[in-house]
C-alpha atoms as a PDB file:
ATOM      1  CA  UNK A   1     104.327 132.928   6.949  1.00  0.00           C
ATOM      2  CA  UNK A   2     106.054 130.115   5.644  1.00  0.00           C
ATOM      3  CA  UNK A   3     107.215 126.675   7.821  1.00  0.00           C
ATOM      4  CA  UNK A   4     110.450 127.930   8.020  1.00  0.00           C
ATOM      5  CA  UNK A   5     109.779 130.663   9.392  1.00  0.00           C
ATOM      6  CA  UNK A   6     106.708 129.530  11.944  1.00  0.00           C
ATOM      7  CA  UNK A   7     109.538 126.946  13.233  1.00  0.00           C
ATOM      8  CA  UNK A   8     111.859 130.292  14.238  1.00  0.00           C
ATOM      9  CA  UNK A   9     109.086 131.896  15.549  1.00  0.00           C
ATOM     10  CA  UNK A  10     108.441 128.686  17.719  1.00  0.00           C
ATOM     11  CA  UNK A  11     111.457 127.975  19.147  1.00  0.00           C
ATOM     12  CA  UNK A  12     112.150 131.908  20.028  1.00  0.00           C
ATOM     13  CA  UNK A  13     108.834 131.869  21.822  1.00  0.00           C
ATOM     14  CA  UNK A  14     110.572 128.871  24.152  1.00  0.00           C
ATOM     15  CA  UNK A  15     113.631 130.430  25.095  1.00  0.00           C
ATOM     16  CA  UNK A  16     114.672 132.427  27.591  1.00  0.00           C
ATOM     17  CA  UNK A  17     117.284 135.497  27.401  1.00  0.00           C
ATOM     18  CA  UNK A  18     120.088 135.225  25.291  1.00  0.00           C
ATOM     19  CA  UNK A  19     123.414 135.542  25.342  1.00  0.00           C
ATOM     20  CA  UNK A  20     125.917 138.411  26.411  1.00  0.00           C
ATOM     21  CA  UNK A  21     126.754 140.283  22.754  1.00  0.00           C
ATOM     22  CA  UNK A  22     128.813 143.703  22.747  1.00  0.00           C
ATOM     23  CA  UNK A  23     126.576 146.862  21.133  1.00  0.00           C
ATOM     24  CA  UNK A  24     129.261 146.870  18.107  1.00  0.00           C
ATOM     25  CA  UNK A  25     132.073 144.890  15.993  1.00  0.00           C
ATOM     26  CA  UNK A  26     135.277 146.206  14.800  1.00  0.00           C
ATOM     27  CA  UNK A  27     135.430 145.153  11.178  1.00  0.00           C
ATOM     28  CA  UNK A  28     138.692 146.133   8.897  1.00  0.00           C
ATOM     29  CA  UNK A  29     137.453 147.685   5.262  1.00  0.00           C
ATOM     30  CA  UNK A  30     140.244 147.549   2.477  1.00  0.00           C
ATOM     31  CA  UNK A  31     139.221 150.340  -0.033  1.00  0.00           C
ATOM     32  CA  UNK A  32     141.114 151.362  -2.919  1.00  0.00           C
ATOM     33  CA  UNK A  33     142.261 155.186  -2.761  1.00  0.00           C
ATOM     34  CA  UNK A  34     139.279 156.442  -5.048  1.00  0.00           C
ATOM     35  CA  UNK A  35     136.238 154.984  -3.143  1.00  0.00           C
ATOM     36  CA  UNK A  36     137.892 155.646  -0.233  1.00  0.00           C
ATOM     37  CA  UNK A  37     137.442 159.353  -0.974  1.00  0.00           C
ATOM     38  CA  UNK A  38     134.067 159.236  -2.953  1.00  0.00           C
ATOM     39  CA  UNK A  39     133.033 157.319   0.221  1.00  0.00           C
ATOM     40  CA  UNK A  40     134.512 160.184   2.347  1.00  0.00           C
ATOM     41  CA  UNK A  41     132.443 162.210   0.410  1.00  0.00           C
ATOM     42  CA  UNK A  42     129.482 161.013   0.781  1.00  0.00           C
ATOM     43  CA  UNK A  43     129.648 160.789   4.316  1.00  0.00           C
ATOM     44  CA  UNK A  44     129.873 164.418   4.831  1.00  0.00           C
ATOM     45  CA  UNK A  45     127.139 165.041   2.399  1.00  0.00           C
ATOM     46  CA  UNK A  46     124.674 162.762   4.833  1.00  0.00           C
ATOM     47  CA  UNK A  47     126.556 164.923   7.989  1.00  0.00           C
ATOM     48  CA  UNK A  48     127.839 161.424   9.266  1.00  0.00           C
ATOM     49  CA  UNK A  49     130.955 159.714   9.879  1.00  0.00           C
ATOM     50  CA  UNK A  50     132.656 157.283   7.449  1.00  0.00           C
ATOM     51  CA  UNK A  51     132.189 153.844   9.827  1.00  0.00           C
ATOM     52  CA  UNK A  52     128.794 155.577  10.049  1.00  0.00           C
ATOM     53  CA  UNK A  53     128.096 155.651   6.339  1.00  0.00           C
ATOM     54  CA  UNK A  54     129.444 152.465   5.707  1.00  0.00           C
ATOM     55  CA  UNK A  55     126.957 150.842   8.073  1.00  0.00           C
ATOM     56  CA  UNK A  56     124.242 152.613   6.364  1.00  0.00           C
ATOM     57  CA  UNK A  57     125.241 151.735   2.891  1.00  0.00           C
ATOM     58  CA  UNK A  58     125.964 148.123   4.267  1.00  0.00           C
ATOM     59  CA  UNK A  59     122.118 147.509   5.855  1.00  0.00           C
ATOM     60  CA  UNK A  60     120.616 148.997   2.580  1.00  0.00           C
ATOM     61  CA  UNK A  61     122.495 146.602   0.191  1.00  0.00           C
ATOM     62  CA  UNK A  62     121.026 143.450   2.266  1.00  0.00           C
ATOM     63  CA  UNK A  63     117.652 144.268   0.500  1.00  0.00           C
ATOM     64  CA  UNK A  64     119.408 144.232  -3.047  1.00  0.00           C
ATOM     65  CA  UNK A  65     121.460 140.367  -2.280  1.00  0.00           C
ATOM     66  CA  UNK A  66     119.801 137.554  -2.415  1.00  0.00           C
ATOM     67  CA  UNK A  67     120.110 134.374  -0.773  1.00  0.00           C
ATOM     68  CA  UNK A  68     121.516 131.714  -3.765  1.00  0.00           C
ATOM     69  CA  UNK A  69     118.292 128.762  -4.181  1.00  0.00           C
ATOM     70  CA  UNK A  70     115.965 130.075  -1.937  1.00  0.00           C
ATOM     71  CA  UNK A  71     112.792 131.274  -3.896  1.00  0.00           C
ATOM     72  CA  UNK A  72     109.634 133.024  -2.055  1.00  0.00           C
ATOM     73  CA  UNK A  73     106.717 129.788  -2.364  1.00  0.00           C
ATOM     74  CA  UNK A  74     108.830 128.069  -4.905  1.00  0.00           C
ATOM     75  CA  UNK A  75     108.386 131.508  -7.377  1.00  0.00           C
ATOM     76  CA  UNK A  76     111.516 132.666  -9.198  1.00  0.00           C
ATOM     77  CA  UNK A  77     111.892 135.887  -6.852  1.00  0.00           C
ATOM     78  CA  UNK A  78     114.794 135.073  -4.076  1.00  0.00           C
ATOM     79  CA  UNK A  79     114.627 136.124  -0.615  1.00  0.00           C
ATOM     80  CA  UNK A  80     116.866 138.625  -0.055  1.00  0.00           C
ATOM     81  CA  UNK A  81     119.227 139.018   2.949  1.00  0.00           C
ATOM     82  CA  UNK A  82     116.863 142.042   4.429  1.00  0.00           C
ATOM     83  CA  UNK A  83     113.777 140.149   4.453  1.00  0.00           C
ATOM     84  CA  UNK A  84     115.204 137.028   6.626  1.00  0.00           C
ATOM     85  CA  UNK A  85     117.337 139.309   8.881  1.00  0.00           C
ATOM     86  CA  UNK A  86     114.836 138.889  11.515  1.00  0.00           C
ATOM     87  CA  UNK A  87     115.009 135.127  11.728  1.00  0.00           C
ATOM     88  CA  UNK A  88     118.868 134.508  10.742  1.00  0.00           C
ATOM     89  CA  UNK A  89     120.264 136.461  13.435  1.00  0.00           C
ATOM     90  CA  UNK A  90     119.740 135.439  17.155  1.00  0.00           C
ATOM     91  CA  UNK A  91     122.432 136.623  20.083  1.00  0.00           C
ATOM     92  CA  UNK A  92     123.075 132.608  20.736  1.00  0.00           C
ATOM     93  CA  UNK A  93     125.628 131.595  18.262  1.00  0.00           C
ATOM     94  CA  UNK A  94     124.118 128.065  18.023  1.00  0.00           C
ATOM     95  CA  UNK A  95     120.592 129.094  16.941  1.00  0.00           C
ATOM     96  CA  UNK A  96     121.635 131.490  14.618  1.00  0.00           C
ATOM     97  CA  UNK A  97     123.956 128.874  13.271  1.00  0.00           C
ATOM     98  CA  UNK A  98     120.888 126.305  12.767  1.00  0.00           C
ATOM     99  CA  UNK A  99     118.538 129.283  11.614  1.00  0.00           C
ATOM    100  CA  UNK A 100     121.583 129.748   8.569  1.00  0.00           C
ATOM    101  CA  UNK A 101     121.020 125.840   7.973  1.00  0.00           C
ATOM    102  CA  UNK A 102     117.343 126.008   7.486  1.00  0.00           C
ATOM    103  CA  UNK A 103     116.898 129.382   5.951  1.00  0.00           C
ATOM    104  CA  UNK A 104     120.083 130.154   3.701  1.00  0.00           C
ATOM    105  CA  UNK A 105     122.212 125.928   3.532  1.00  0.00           C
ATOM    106  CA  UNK A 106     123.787 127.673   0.340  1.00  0.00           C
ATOM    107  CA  UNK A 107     125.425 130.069   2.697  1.00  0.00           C
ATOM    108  CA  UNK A 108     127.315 127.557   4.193  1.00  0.00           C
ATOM    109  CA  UNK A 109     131.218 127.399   4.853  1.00  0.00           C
ATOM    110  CA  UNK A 110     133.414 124.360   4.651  1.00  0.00           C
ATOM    111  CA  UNK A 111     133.481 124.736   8.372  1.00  0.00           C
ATOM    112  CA  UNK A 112     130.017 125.300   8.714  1.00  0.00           C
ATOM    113  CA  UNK A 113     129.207 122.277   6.670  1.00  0.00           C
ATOM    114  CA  UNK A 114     131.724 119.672   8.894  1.00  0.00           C
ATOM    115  CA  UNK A 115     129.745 121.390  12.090  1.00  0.00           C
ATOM    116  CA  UNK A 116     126.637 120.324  10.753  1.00  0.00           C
ATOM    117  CA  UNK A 117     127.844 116.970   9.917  1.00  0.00           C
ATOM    118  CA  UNK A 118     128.521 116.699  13.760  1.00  0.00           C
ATOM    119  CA  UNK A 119     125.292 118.117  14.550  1.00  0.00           C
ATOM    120  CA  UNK A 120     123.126 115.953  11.892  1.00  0.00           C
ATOM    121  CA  UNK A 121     124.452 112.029  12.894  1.00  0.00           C
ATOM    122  CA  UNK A 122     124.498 112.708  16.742  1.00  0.00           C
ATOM    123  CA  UNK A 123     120.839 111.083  17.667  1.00  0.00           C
ATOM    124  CA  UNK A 124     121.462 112.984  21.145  1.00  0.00           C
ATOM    125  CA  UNK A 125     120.770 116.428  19.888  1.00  0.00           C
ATOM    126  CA  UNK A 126     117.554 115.380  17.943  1.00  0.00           C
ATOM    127  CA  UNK A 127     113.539 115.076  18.432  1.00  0.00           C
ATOM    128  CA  UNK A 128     112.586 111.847  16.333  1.00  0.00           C
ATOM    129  CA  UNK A 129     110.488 108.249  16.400  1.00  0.00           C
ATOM    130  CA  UNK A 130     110.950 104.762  17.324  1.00  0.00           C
ATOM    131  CA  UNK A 131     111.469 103.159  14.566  1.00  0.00           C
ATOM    132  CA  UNK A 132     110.596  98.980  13.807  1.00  0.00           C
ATOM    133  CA  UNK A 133     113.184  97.634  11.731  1.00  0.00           C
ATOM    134  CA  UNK A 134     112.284  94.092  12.046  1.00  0.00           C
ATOM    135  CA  UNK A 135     114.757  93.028  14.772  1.00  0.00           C
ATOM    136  CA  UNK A 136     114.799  95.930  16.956  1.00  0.00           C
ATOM    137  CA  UNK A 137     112.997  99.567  17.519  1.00  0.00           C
ATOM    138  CA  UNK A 138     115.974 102.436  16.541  1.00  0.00           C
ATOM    139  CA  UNK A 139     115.766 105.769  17.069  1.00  0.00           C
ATOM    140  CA  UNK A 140     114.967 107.885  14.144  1.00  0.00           C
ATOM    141  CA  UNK A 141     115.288 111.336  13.490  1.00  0.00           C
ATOM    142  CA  UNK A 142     115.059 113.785  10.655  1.00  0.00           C
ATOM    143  CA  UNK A 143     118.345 116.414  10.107  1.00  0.00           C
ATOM    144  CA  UNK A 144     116.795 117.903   7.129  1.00  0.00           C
ATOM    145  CA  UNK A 145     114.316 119.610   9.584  1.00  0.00           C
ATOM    146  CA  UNK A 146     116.912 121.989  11.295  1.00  0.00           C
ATOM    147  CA  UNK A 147     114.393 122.790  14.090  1.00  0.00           C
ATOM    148  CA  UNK A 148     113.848 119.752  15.215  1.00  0.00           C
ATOM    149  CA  UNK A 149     117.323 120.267  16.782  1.00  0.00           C
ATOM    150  CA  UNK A 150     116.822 119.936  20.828  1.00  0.00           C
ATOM    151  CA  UNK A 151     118.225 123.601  21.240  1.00  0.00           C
ATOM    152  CA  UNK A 152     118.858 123.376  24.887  1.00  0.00           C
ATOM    153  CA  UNK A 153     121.481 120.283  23.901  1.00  0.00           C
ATOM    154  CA  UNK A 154     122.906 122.026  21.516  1.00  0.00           C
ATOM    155  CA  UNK A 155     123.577 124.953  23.170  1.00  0.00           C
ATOM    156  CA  UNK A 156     125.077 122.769  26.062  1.00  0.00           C
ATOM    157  CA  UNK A 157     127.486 120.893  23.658  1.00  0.00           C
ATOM    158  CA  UNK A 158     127.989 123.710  20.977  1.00  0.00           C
ATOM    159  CA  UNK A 159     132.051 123.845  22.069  1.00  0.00           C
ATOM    160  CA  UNK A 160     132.452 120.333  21.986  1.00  0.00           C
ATOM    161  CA  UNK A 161     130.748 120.150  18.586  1.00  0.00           C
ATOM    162  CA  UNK A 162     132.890 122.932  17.240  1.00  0.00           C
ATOM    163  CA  UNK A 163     135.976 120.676  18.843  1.00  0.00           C
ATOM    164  CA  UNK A 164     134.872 117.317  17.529  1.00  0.00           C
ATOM    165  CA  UNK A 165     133.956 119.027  13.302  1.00  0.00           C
ATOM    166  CA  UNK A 166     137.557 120.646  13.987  1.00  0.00           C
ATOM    167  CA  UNK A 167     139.266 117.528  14.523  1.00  0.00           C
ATOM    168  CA  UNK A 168     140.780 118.814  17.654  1.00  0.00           C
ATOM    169  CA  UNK A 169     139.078 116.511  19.865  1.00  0.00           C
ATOM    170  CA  UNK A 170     137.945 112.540  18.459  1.00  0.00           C
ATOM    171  CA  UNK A 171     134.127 112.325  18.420  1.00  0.00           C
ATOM    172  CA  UNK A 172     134.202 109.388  20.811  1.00  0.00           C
ATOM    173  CA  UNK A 173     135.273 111.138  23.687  1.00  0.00           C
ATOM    174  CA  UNK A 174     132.826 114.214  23.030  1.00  0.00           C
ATOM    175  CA  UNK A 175     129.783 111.944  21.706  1.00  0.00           C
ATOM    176  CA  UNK A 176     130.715 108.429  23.360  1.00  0.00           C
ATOM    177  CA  UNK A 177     128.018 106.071  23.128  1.00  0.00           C
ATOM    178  CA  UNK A 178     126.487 104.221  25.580  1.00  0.00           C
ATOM    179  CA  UNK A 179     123.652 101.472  25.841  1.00  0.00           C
ATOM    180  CA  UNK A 180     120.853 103.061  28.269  1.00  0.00           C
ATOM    181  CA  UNK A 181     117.397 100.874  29.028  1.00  0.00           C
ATOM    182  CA  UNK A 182     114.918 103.678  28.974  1.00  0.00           C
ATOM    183  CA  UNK A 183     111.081 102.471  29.655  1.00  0.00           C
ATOM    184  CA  UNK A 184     111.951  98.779  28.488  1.00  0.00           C
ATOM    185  CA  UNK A 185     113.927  99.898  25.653  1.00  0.00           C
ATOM    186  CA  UNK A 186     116.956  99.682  24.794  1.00  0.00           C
ATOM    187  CA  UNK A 187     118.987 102.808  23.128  1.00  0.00           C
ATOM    188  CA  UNK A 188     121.714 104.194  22.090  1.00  0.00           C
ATOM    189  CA  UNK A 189     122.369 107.376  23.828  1.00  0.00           C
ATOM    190  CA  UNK A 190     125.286 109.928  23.019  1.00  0.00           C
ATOM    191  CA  UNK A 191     126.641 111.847  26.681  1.00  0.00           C
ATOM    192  CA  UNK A 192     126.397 113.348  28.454  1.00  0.00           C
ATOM    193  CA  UNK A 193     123.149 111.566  29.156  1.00  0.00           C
ATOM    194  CA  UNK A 194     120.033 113.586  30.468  1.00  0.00           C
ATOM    195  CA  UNK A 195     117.940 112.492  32.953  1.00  0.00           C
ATOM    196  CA  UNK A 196     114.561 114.365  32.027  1.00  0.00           C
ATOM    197  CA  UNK A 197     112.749 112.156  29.739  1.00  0.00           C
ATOM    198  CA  UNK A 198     109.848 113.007  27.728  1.00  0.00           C
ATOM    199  CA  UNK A 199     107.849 111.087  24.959  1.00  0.00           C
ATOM    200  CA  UNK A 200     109.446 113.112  22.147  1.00  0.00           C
ATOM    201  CA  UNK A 201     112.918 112.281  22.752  1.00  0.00           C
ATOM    202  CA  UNK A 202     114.459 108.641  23.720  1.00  0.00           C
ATOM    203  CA  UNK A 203     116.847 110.239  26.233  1.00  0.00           C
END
């Protein structure tokens, strides 16, 4: 097992249930007239519905796509879709969301990319280090280590973060910052601030 994937298998062991998801999806398929009917076809030779066949067809072409730049141990074969279906999908829309960062960034959408942008410069949301720069100790934490993400934060702030990377709401209302004094230091600290403190985090 790779890092990537011993960091999903972490934080899953730490959480509790999940969210509320409904059993199925409606999804609208466009087909032209001739696959329409060839896939008609082929649904009554397996005895099963179209939407049923469609599914099926759908779950066995994840093993054939794979995921653009990421290579098995740095070896030329991709992983495909199939074989990180376990650890990209989660019912919580936030950790599957940081699971796509870590395990499949090329996947990314515009939108997707300004919500991490949110996610990745908000020091609240992160486990890091004190850091000596001379003239003061700052807080310093590393984004290209999706995990690191304090999940419980982020899953507390996930509407404000899709508000603030959709320019519906400014970023200093939703992430204001404010000077705390936490054991003799003192930090910056986005809102809202949490009282727990721990030796990980400087919140």
């Amino acid at each position: 097992m790779d890092d990537k994937l011993e960091a999903v298998e972490r934080e899953k062991g730490k959480r509790g249930g999940g969210g509320k998801l409904s059993r199925s999806e409606t999804v609208t398929v466009r087909l032209d007239p001739k696959l329409n009917y060839l896939c008609e076809l082929a649904a009554r030779a397996q005895r099963r519905t179209k939407s049923s066949f469609i599914e099926w067809a759908i779950e066995n072409a994840l093993s054939a796509v794979g995921i653009p730049g990421e290579r098995k141990n740095g070896a030329g074969e991709l992983w495909t879709i199939q074989e990180r279906s376990v650890d990209l999908w989660d019912v919580d829309e936030p950790d599957r969301f940081v699971a796509l960062v870590a395990l499949a960034p090329s996947l990314l959408t515009h939108d997707e990319q300004m919500i991490w942008k949110v996610i990745s410069t908000s020091p609240f949301l992160w486990r890091g280090s004190w850091i000596d720069d001379g003239d003061e100790e700052v807080w310093s934490w590393n984004s290209d280590k999706p995990f690191n993400v304090i999940f419980d934060r982020l899953r507390d702030n996930w509407d404000s973060i899709k508000r603030v990377a959709e320019g519906q709401e400014p970023r200093s209302e939703n992430f204001a910052l404010k000077i705390k004094m936490v054991r003799g230091k003192s930090i910056v600290a986005a809102k809202p601030f949490d009282s727990d403190l721990d030796d990980d985090c400087p919140f």
